[in-house]
Each structure stands twice: as C-alpha cells, then as structure tokens.
PDB file of N, CA and C in Angstrom:
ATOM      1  N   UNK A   1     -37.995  48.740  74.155  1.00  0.00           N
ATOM      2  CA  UNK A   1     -37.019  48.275  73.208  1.00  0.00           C
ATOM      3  C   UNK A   1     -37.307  46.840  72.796  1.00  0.00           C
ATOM      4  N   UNK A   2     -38.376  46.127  73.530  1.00  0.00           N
ATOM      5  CA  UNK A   2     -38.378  44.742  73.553  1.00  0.00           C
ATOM      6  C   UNK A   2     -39.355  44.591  72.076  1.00  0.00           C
ATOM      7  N   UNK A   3     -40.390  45.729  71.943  1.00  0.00           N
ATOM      8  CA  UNK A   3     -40.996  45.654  70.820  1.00  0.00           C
ATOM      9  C   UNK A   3     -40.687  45.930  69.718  1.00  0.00           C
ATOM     10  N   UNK A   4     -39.813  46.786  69.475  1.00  0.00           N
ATOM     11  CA  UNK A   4     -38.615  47.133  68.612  1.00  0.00           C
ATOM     12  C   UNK A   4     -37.299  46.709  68.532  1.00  0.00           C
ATOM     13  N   UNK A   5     -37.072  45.135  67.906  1.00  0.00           N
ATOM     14  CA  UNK A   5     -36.014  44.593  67.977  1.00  0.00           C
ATOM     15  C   UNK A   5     -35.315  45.214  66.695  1.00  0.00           C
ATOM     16  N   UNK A   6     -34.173  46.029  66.489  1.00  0.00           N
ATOM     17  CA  UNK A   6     -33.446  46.813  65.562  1.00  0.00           C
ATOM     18  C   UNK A   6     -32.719  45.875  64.884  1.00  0.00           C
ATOM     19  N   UNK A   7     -32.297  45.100  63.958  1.00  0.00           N
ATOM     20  CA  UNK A   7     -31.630  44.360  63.373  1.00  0.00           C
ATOM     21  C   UNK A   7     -30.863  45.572  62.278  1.00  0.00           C
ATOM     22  N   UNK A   8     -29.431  46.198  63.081  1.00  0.00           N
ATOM     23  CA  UNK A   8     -28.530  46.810  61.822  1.00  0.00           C
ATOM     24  C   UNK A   8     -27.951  46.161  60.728  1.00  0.00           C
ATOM     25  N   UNK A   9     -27.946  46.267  59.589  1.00  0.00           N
ATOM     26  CA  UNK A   9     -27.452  45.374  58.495  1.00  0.00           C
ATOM     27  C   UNK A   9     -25.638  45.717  58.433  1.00  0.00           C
ATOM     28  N   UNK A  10     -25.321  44.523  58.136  1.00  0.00           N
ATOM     29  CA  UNK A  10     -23.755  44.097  58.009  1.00  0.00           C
ATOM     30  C   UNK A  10     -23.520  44.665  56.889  1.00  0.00           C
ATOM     31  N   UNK A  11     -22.126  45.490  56.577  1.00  0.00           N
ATOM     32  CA  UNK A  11     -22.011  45.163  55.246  1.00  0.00           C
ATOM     33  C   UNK A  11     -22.008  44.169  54.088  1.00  0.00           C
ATOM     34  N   UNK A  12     -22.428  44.641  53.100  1.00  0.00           N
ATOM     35  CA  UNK A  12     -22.611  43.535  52.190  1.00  0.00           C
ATOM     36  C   UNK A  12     -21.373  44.036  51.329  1.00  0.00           C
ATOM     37  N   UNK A  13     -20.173  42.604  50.593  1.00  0.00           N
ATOM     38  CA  UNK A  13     -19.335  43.080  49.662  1.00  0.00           C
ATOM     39  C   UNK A  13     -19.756  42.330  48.432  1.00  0.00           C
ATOM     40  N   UNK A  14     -20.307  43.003  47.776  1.00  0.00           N
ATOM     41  CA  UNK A  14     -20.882  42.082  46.256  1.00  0.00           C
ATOM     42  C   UNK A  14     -19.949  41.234  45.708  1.00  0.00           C
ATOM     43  N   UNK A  15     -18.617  41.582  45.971  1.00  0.00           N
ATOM     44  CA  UNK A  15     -17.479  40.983  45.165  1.00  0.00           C
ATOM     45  C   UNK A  15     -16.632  39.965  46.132  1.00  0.00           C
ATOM     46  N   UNK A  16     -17.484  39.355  46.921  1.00  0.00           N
ATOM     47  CA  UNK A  16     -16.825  38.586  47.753  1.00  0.00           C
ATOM     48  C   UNK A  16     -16.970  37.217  47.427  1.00  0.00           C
ATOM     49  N   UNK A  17     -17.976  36.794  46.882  1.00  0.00           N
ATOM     50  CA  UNK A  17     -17.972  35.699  45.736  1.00  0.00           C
ATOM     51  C   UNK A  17     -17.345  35.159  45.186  1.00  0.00           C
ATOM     52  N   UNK A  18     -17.018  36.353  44.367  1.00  0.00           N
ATOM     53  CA  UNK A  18     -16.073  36.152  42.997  1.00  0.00           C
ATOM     54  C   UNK A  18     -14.679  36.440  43.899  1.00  0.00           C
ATOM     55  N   UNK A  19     -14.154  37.076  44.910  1.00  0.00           N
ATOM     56  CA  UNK A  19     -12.966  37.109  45.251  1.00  0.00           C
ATOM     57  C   UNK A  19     -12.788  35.572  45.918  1.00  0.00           C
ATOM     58  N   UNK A  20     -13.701  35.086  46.486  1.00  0.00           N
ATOM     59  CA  UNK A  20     -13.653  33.274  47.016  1.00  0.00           C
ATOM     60  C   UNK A  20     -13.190  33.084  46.296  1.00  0.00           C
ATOM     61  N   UNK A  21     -14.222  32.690  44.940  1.00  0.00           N
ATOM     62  CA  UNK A  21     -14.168  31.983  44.141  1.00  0.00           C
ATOM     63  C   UNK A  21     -12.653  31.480  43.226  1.00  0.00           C
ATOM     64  N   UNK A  22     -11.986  32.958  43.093  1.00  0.00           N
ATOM     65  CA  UNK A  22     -10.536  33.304  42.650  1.00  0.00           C
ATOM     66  C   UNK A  22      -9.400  32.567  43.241  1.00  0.00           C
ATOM     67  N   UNK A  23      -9.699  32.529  44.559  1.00  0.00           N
ATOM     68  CA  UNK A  23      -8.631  31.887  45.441  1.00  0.00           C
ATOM     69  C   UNK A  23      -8.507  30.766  45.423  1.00  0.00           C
ATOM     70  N   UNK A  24      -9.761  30.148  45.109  1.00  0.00           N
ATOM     71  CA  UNK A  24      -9.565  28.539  45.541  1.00  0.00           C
ATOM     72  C   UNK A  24      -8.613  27.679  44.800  1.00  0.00           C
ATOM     73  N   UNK A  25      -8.733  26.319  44.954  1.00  0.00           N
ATOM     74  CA  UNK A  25      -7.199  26.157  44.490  1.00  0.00           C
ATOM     75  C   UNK A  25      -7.596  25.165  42.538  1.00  0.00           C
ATOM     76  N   UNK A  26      -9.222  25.372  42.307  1.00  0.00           N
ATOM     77  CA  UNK A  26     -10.071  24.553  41.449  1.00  0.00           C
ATOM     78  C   UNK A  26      -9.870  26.126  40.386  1.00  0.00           C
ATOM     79  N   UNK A  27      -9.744  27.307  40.892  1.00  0.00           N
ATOM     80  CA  UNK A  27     -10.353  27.988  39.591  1.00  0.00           C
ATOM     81  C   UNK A  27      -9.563  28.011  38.622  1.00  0.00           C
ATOM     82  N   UNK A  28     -10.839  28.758  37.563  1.00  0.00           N
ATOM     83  CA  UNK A  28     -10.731  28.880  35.977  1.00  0.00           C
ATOM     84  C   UNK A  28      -9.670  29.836  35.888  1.00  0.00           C
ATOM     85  N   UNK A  29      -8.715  29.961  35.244  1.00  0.00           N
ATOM     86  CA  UNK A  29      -7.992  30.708  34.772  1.00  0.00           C
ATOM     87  C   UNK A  29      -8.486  30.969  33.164  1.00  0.00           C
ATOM     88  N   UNK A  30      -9.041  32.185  33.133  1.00  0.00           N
ATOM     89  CA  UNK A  30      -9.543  32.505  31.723  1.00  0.00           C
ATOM     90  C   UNK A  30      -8.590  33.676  31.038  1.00  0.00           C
ATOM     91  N   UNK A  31      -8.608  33.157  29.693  1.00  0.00           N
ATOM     92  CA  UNK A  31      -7.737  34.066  28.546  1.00  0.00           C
ATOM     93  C   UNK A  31      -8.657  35.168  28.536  1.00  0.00           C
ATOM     94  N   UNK A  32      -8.359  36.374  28.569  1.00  0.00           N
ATOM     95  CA  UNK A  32      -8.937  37.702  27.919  1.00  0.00           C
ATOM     96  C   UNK A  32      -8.316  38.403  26.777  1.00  0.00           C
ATOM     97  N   UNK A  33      -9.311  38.072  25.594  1.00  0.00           N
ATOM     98  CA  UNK A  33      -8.916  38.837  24.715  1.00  0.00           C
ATOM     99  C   UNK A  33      -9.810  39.714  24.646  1.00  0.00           C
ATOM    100  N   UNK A  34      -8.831  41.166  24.639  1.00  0.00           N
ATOM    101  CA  UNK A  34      -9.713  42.793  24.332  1.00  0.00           C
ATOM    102  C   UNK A  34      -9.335  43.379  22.818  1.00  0.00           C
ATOM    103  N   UNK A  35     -10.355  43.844  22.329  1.00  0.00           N
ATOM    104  CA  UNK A  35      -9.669  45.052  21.554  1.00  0.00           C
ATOM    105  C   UNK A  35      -9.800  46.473  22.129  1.00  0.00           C
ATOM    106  N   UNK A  36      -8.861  47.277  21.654  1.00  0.00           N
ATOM    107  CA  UNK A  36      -8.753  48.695  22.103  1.00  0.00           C
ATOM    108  C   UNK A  36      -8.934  49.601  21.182  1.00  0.00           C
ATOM    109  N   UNK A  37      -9.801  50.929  20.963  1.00  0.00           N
ATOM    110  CA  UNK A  37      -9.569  52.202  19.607  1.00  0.00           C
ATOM    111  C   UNK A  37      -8.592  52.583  20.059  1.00  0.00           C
ATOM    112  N   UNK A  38      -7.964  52.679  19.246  1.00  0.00           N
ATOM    113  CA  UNK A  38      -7.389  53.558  19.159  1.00  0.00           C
ATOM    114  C   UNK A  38      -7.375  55.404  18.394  1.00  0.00           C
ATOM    115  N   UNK A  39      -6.728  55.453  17.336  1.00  0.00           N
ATOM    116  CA  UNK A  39      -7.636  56.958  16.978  1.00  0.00           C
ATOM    117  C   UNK A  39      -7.570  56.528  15.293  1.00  0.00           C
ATOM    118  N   UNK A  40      -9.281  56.913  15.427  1.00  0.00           N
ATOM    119  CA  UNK A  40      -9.295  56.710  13.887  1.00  0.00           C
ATOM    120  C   UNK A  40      -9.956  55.178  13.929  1.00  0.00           C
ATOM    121  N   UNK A  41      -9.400  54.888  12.558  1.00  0.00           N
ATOM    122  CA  UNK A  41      -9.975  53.523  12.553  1.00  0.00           C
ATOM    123  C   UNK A  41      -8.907  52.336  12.695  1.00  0.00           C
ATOM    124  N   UNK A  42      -7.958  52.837  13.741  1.00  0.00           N
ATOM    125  CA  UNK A  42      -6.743  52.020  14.211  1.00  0.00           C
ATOM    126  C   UNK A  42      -7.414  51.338  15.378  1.00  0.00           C
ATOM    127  N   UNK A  43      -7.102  49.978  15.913  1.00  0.00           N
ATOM    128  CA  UNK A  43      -7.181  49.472  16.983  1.00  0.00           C
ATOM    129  C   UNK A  43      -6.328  48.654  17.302  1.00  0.00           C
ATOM    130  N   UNK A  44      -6.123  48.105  18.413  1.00  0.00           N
ATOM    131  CA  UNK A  44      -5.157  47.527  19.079  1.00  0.00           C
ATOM    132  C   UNK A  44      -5.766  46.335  19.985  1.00  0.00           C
ATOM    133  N   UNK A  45      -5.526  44.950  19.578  1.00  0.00           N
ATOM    134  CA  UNK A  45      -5.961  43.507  20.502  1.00  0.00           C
ATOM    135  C   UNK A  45      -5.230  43.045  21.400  1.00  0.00           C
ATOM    136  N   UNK A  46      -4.909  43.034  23.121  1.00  0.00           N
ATOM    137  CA  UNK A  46      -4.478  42.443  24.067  1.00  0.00           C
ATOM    138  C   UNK A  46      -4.886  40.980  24.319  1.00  0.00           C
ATOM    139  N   UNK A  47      -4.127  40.000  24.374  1.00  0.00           N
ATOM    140  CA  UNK A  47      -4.272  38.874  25.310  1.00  0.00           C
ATOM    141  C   UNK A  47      -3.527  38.592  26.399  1.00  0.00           C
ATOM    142  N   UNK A  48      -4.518  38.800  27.253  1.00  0.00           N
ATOM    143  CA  UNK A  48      -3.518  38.402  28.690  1.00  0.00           C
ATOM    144  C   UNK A  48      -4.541  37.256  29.411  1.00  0.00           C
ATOM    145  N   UNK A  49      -3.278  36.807  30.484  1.00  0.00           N
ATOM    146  CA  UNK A  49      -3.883  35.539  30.961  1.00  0.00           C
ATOM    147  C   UNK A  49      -3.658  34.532  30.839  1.00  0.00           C
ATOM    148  N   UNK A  50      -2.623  34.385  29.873  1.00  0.00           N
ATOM    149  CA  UNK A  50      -1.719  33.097  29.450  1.00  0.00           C
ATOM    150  C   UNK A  50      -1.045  32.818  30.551  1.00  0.00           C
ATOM    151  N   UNK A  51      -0.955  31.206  30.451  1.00  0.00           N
ATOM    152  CA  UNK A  51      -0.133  30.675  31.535  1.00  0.00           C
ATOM    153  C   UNK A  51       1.352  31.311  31.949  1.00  0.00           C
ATOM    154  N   UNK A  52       2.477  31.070  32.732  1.00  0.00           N
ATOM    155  CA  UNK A  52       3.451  32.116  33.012  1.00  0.00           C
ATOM    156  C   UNK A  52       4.453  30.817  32.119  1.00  0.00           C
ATOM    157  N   UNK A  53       4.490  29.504  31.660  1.00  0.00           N
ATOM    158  CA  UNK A  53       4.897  28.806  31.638  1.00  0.00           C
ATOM    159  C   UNK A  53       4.861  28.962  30.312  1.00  0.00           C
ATOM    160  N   UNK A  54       4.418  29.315  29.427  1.00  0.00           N
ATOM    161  CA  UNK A  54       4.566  29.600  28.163  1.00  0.00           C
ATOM    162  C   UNK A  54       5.553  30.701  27.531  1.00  0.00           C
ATOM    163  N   UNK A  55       6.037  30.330  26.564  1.00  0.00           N
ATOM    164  CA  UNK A  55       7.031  31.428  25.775  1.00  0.00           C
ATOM    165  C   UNK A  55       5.771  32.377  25.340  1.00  0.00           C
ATOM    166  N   UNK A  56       5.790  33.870  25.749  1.00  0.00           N
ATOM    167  CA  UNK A  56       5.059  34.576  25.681  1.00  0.00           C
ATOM    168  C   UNK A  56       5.817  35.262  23.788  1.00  0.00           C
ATOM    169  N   UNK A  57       7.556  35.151  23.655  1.00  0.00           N
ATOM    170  CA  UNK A  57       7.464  35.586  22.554  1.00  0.00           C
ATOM    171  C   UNK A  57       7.337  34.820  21.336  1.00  0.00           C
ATOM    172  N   UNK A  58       7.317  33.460  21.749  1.00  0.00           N
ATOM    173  CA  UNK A  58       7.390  32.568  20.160  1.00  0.00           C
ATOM    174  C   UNK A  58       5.730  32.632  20.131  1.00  0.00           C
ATOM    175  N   UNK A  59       4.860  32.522  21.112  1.00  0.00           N
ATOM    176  CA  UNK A  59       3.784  32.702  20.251  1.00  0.00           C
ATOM    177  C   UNK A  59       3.467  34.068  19.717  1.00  0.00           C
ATOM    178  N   UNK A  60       4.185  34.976  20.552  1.00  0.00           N
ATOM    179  CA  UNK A  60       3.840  36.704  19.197  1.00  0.00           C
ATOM    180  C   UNK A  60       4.536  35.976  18.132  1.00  0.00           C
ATOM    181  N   UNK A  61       5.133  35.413  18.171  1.00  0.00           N
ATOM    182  CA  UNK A  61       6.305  35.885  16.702  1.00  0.00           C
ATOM    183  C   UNK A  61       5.068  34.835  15.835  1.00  0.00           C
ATOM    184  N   UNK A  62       4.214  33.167  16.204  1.00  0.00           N
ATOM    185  CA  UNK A  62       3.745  32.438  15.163  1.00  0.00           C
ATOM    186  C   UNK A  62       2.217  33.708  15.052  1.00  0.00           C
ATOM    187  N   UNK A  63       2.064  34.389  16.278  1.00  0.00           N
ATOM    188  CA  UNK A  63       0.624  35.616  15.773  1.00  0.00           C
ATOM    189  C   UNK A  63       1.273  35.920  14.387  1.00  0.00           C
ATOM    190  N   UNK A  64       2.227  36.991  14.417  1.00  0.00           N
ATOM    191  CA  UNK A  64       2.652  37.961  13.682  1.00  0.00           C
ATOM    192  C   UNK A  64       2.593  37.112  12.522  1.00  0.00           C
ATOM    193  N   UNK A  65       3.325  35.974  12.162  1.00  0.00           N
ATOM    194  CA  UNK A  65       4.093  35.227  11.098  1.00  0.00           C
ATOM    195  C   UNK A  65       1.817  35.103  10.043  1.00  0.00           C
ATOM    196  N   UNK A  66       1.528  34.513  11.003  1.00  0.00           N
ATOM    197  CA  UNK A  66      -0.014  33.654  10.741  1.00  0.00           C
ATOM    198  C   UNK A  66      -0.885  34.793  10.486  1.00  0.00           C
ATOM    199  N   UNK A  67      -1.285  36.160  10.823  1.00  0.00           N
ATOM    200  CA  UNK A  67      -2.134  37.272  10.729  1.00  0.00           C
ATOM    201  C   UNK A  67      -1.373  38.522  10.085  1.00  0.00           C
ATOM    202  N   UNK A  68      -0.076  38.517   9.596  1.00  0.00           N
ATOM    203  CA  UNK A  68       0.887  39.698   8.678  1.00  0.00           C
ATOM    204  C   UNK A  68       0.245  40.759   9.269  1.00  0.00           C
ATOM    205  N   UNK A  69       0.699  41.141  10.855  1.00  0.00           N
ATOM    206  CA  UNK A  69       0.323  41.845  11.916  1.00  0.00           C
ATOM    207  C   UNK A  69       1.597  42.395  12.730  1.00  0.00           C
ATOM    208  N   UNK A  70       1.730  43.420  13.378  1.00  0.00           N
ATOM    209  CA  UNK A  70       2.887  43.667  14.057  1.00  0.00           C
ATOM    210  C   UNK A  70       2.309  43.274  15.386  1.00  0.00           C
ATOM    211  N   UNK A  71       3.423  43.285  16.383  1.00  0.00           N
ATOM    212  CA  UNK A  71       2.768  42.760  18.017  1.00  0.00           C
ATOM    213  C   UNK A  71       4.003  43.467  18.648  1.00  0.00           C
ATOM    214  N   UNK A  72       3.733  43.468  20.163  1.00  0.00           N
ATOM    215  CA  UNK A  72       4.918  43.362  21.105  1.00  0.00           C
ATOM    216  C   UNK A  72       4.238  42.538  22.145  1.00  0.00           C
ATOM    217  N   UNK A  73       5.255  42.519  22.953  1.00  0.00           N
ATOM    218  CA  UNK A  73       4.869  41.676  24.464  1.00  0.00           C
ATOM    219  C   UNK A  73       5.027  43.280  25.880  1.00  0.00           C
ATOM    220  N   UNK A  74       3.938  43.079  26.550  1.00  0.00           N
ATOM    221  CA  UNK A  74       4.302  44.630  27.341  1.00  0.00           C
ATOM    222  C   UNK A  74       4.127  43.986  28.535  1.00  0.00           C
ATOM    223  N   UNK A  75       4.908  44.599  29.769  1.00  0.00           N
ATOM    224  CA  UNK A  75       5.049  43.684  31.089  1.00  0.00           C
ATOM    225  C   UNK A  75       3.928  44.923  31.778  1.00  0.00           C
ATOM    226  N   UNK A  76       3.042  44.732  32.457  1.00  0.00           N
ATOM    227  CA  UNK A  76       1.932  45.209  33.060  1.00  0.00           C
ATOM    228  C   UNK A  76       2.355  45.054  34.833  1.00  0.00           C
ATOM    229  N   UNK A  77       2.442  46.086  35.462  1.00  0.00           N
ATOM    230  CA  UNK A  77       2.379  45.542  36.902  1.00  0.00           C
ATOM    231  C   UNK A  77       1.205  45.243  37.478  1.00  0.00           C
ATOM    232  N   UNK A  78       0.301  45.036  37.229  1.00  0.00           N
ATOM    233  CA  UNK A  78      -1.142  44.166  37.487  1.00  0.00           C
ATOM    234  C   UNK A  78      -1.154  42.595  37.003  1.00  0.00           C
ATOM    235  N   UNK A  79      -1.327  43.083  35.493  1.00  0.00           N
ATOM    236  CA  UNK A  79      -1.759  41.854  34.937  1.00  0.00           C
ATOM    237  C   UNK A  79      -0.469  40.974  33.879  1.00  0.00           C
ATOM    238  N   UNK A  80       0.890  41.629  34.469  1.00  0.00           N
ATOM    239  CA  UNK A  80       1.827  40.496  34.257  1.00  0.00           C
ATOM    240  C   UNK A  80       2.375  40.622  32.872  1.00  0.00           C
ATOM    241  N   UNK A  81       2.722  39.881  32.018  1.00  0.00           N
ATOM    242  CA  UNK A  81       3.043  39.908  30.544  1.00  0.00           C
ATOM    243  C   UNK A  81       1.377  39.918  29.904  1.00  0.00           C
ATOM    244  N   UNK A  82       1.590  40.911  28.756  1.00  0.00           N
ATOM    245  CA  UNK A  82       0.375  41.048  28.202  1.00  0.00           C
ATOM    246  C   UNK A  82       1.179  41.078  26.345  1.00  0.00           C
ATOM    247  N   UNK A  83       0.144  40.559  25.501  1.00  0.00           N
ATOM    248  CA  UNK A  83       0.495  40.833  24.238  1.00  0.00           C
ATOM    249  C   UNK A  83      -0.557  41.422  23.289  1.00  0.00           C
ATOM    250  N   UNK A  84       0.387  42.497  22.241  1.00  0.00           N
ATOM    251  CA  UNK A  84      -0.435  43.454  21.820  1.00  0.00           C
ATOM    252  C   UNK A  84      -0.146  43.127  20.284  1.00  0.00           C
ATOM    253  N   UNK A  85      -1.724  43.335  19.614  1.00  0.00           N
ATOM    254  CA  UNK A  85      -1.579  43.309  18.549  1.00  0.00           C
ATOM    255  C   UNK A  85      -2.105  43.979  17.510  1.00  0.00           C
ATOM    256  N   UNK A  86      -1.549  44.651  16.516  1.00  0.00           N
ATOM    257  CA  UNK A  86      -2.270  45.990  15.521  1.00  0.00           C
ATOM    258  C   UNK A  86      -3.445  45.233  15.341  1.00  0.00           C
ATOM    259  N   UNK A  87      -4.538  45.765  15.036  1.00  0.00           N
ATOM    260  CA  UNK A  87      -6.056  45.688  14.432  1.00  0.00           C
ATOM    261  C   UNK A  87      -6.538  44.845  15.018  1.00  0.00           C
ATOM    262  N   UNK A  88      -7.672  44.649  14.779  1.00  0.00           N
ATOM    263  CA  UNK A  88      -9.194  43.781  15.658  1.00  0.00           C
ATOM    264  C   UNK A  88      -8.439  42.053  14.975  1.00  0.00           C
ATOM    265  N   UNK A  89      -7.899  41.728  15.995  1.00  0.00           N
ATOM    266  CA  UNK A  89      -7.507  39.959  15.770  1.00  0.00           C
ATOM    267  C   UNK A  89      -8.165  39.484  16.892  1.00  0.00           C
ATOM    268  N   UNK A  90      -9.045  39.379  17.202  1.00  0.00           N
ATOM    269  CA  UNK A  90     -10.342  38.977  18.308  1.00  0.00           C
ATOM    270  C   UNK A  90     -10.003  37.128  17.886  1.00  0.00           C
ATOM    271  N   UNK A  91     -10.800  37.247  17.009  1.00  0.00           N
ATOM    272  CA  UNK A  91     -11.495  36.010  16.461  1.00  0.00           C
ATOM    273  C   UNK A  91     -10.311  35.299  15.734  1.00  0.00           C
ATOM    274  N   UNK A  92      -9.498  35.874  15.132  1.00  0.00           N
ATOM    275  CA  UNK A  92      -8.210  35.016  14.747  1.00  0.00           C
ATOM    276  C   UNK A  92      -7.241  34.492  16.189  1.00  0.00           C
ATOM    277  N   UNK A  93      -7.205  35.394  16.849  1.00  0.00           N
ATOM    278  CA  UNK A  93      -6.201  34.819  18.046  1.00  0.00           C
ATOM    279  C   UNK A  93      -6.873  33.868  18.587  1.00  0.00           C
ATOM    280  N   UNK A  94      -8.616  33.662  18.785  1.00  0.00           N
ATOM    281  CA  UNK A  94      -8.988  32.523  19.855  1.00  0.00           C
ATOM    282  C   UNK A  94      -8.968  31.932  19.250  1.00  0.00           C
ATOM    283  N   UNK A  95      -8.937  31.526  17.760  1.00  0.00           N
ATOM    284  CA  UNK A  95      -8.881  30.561  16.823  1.00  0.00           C
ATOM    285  C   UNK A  95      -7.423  29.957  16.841  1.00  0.00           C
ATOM    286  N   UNK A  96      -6.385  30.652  16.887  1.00  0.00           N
ATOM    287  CA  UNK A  96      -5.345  30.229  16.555  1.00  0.00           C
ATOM    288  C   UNK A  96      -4.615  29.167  18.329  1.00  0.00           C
ATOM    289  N   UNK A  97      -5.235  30.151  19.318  1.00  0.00           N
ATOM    290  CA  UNK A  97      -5.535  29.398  20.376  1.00  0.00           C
ATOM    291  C   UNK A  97      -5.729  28.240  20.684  1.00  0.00           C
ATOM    292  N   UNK A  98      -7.161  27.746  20.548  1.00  0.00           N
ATOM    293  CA  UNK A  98      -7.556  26.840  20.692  1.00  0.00           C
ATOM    294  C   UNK A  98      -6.841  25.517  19.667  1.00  0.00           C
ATOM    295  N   UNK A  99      -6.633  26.155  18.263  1.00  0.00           N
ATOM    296  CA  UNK A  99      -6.034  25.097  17.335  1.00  0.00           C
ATOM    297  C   UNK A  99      -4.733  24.914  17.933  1.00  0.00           C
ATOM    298  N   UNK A 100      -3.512  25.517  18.262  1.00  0.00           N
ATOM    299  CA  UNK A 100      -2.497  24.950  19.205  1.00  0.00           C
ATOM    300  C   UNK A 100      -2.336  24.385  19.957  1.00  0.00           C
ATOM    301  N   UNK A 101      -3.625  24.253  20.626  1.00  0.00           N
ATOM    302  CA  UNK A 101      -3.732  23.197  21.896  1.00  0.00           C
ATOM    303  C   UNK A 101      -3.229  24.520  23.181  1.00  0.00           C
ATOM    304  N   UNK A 102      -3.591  25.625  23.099  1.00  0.00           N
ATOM    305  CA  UNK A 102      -2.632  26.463  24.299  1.00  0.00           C
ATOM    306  C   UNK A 102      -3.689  26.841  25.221  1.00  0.00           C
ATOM    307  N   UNK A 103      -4.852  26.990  24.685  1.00  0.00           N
ATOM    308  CA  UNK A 103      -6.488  27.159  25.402  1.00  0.00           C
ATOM    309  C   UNK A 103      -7.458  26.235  25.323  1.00  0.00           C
ATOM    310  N   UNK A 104      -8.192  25.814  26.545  1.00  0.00           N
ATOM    311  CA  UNK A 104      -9.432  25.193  25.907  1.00  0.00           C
ATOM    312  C   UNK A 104     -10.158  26.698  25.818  1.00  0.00           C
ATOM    313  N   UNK A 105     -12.130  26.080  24.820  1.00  0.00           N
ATOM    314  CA  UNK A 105     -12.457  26.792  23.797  1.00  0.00           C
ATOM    315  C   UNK A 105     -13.228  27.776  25.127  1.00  0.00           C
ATOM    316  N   UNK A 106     -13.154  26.999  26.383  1.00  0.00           N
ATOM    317  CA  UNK A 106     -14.503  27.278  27.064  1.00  0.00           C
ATOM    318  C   UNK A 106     -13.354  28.791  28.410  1.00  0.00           C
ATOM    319  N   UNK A 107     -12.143  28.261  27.978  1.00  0.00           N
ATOM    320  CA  UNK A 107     -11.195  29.202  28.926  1.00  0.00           C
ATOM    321  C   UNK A 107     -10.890  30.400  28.411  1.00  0.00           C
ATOM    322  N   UNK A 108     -11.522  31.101  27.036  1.00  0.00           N
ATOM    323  CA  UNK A 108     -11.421  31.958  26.311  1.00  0.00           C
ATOM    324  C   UNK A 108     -12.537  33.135  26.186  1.00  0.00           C
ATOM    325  N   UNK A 109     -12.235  34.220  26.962  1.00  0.00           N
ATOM    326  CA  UNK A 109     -13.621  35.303  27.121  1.00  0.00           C
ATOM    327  C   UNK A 109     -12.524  36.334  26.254  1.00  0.00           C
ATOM    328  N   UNK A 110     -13.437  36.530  25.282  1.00  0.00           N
ATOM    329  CA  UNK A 110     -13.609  37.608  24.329  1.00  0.00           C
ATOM    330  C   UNK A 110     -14.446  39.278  24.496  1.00  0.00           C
ATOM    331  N   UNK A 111     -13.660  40.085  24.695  1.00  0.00           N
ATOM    332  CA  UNK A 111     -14.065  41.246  25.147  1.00  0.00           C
ATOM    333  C   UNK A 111     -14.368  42.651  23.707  1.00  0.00           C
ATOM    334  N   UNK A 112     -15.522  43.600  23.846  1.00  0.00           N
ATOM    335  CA  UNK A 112     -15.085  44.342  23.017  1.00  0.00           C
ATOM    336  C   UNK A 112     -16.308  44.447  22.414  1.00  0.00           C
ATOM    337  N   UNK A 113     -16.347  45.727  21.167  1.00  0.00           N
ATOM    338  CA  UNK A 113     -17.602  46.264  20.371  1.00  0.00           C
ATOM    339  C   UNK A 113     -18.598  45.327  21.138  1.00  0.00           C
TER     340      UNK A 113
END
C-alpha cells in the first residue's frame, strides 16, 4: 500500500465561488434586465434587482408614462418584487436607469436574444 498512495478526490462545488462571493458584505448587487417570448411576436421585459428601498411603483408608472408601454409590479417568492413590461424595452429601461441616477452603468446585466 506504501507504493500506492490513493489520493480520493473531495468534492468539488463549482458554485462555491460565486456563492462566497454573494455573501460577502462588498458585493455587486446587479440589475437584471430579461426579455421573455411570449407567443407570436409578443414579448415581455423583467427588471429585477432593484434596491428594496426604492418605490418599485412610481418608477413603473415614469417606465409606462416615458415608453407608452403597459407594466405591472409582480411579487416573486425568490426574487422579491419584479417589474414587467409589454415588448423588448431592454435598452430603453437601462437607459432610463442609468439617466435617473437609480443604477450605475456597470451594475446593469442585460439578458436575452
């Protein structure tokens, strides 16, 4: 056995990194904006990830007012208050974002096609 030293491997959790990384008390809190198909050539844009400290409905209502878009606000038991908005507003919401001062440009991951 002395010539055959067996070294069994530990599990490895790939996502243990990024679960550190999450916890600490420095991380990024990043905006996710998704779009979703819907059927046809309907789709549907989520942003979640907004601070909890923010009025989640006055900014639907300046979306809606600024993109002549319908929205709601939907409470998620995961990911908390989420807001939804008719058609691909990707690129208008991080825009409208960042110009409010409510995101920096670099806290904004854009998801989708």
């Amino acid at each position: 056995m002395s010539e055959h030293d067996v070294q069994i491997p530990t599990t490895f959790d790939p996502f243990a990194d990024a679960n550190a990384q999450n916890s600490g008390a420095g991380a990024k809190e990043y905006v996710h904006i998704r779009v979703q198909q819907r059927n046809g050539r309907k789709s549907l844009t989520t942003v979640q990830g907004l601070k909890k400290e923010f009025s989640y409905n006055k900014i639907l209502k300046d979306l809606k007012k600024e993109f002549c878009c319908n929205g709601t606000v939907v409470q998620d038991p995961e990911l908390g208050q989420v807001i939804q908005l008719q058609g691909d507003q990707r690129k208008n919401v991080s825009a409208f974002l960042i110009q409010a001062g409510i995101v920096k440009k670099e806290n904004i991951k854009i998801h989708g096609f």
